[in-house]
C-alpha atoms as a PDB file:
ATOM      1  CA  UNK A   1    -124.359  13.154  27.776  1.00  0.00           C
ATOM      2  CA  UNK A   2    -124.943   9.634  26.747  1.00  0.00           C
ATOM      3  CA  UNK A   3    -125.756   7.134  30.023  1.00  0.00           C
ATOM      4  CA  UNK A   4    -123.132   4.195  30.172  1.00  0.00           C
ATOM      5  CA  UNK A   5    -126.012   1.547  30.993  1.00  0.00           C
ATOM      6  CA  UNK A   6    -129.213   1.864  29.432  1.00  0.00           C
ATOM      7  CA  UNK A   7    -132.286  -0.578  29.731  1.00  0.00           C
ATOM      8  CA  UNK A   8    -135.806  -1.450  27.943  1.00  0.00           C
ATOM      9  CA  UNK A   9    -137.993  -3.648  27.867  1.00  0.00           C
ATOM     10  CA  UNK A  10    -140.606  -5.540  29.917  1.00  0.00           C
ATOM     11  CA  UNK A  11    -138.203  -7.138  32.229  1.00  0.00           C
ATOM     12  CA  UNK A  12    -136.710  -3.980  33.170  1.00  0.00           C
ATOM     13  CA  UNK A  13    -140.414  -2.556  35.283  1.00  0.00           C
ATOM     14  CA  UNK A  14    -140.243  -6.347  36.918  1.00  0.00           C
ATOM     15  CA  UNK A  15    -136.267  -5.830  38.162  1.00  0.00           C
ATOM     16  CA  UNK A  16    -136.794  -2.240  39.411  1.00  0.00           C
ATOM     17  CA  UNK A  17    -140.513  -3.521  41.580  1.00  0.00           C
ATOM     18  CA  UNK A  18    -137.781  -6.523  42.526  1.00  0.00           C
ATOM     19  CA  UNK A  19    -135.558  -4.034  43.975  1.00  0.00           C
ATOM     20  CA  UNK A  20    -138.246  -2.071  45.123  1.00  0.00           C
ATOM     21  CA  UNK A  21    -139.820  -4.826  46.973  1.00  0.00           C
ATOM     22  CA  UNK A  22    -143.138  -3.880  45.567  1.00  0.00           C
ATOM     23  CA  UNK A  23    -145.745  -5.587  42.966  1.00  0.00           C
ATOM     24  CA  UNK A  24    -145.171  -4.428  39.255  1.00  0.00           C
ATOM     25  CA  UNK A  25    -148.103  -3.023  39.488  1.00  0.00           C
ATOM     26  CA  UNK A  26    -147.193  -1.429  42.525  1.00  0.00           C
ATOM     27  CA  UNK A  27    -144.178   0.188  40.790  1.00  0.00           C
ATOM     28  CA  UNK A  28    -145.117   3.683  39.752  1.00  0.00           C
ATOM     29  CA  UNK A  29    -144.466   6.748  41.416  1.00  0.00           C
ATOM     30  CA  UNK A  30    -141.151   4.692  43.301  1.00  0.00           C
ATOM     31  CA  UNK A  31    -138.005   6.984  42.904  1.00  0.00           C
ATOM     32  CA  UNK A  32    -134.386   5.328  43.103  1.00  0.00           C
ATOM     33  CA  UNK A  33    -131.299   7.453  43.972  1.00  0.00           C
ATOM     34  CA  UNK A  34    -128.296   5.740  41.548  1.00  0.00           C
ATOM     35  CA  UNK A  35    -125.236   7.320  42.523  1.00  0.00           C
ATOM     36  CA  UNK A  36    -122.275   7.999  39.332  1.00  0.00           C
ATOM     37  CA  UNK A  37    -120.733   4.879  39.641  1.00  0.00           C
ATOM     38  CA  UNK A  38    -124.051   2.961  39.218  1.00  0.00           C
ATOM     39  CA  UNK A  39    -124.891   1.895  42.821  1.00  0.00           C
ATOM     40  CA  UNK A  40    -128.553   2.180  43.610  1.00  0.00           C
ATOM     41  CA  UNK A  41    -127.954   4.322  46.756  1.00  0.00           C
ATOM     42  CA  UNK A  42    -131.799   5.350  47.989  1.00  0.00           C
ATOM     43  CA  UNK A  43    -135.776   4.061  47.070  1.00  0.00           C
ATOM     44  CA  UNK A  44    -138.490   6.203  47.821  1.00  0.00           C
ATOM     45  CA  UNK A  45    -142.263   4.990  47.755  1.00  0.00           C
ATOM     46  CA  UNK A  46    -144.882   7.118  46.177  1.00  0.00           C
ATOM     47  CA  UNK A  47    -146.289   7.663  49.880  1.00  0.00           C
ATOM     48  CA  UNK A  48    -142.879   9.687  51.028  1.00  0.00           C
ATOM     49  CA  UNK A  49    -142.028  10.927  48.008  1.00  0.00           C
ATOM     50  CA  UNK A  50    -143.214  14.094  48.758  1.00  0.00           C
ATOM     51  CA  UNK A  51    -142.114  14.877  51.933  1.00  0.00           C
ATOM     52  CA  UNK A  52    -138.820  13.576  51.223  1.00  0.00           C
ATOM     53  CA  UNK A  53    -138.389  16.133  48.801  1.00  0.00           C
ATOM     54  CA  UNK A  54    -139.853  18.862  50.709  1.00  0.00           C
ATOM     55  CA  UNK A  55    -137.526  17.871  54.336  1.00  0.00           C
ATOM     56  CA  UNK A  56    -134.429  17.836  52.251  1.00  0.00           C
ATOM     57  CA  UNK A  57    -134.430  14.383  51.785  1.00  0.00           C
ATOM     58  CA  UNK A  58    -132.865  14.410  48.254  1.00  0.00           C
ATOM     59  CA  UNK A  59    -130.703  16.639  48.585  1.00  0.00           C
ATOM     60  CA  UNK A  60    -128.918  15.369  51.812  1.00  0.00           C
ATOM     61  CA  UNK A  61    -129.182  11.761  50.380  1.00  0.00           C
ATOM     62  CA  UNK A  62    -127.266  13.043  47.207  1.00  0.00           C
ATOM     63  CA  UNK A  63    -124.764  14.682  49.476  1.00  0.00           C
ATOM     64  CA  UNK A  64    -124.111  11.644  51.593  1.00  0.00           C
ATOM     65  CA  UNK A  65    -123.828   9.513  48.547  1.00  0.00           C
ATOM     66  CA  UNK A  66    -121.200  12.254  47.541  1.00  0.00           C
ATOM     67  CA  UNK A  67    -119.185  11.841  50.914  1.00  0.00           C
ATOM     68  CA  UNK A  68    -119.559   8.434  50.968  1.00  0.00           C
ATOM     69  CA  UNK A  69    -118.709   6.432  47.783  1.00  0.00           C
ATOM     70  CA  UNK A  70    -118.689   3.289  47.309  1.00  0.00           C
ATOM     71  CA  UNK A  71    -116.349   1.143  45.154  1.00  0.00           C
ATOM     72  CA  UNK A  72    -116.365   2.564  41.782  1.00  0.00           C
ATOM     73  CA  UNK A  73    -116.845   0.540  38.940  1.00  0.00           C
ATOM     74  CA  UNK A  74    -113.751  -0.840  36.580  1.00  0.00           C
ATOM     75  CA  UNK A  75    -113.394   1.744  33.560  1.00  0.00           C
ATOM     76  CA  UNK A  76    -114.176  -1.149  31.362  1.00  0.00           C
ATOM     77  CA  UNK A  77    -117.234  -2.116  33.322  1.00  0.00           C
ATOM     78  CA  UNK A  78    -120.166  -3.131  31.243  1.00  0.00           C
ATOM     79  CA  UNK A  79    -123.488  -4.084  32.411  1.00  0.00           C
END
């Protein structure tokens, strides 16, 4: 399956360390939970990653995200 929005480029690792609140260089290792309609939904730090996976973290956060959506985007929605 083909994503609807893809990105590249240098400006893209600045936007996501925006988001993340975090220095570029900072960046890697940071895992974001996007739900299907494109909301960004969850951020992780390298530091918790690991337990937040082990504790169920994921999982549950991918369940709420299920339960809970938010406004879907327009079917001709283009980023």
């Amino acid at each position: 399956e083909t994503p609807d929005c893809t990105a590249a480029g240098p400006d893209v690792w600045s936007a996501y360390a925006l988001i993340a609140g975090v220095d570029p260089d900072a960046l890697e290792g940071t895992q974001f939970l996007i739900d299907p309609d494109g909301w960004l939904r969850q951020r992780v730090r390298p530091a918790d990653a690991v337990s937040w996976a082990r504790s169920g973290g994921l999982a549950a956060a991918m369940v709420f995200a299920d339960a809970h959506r938010l406004a879907p985007r327009p079917p001709d929605h283009r980023h």
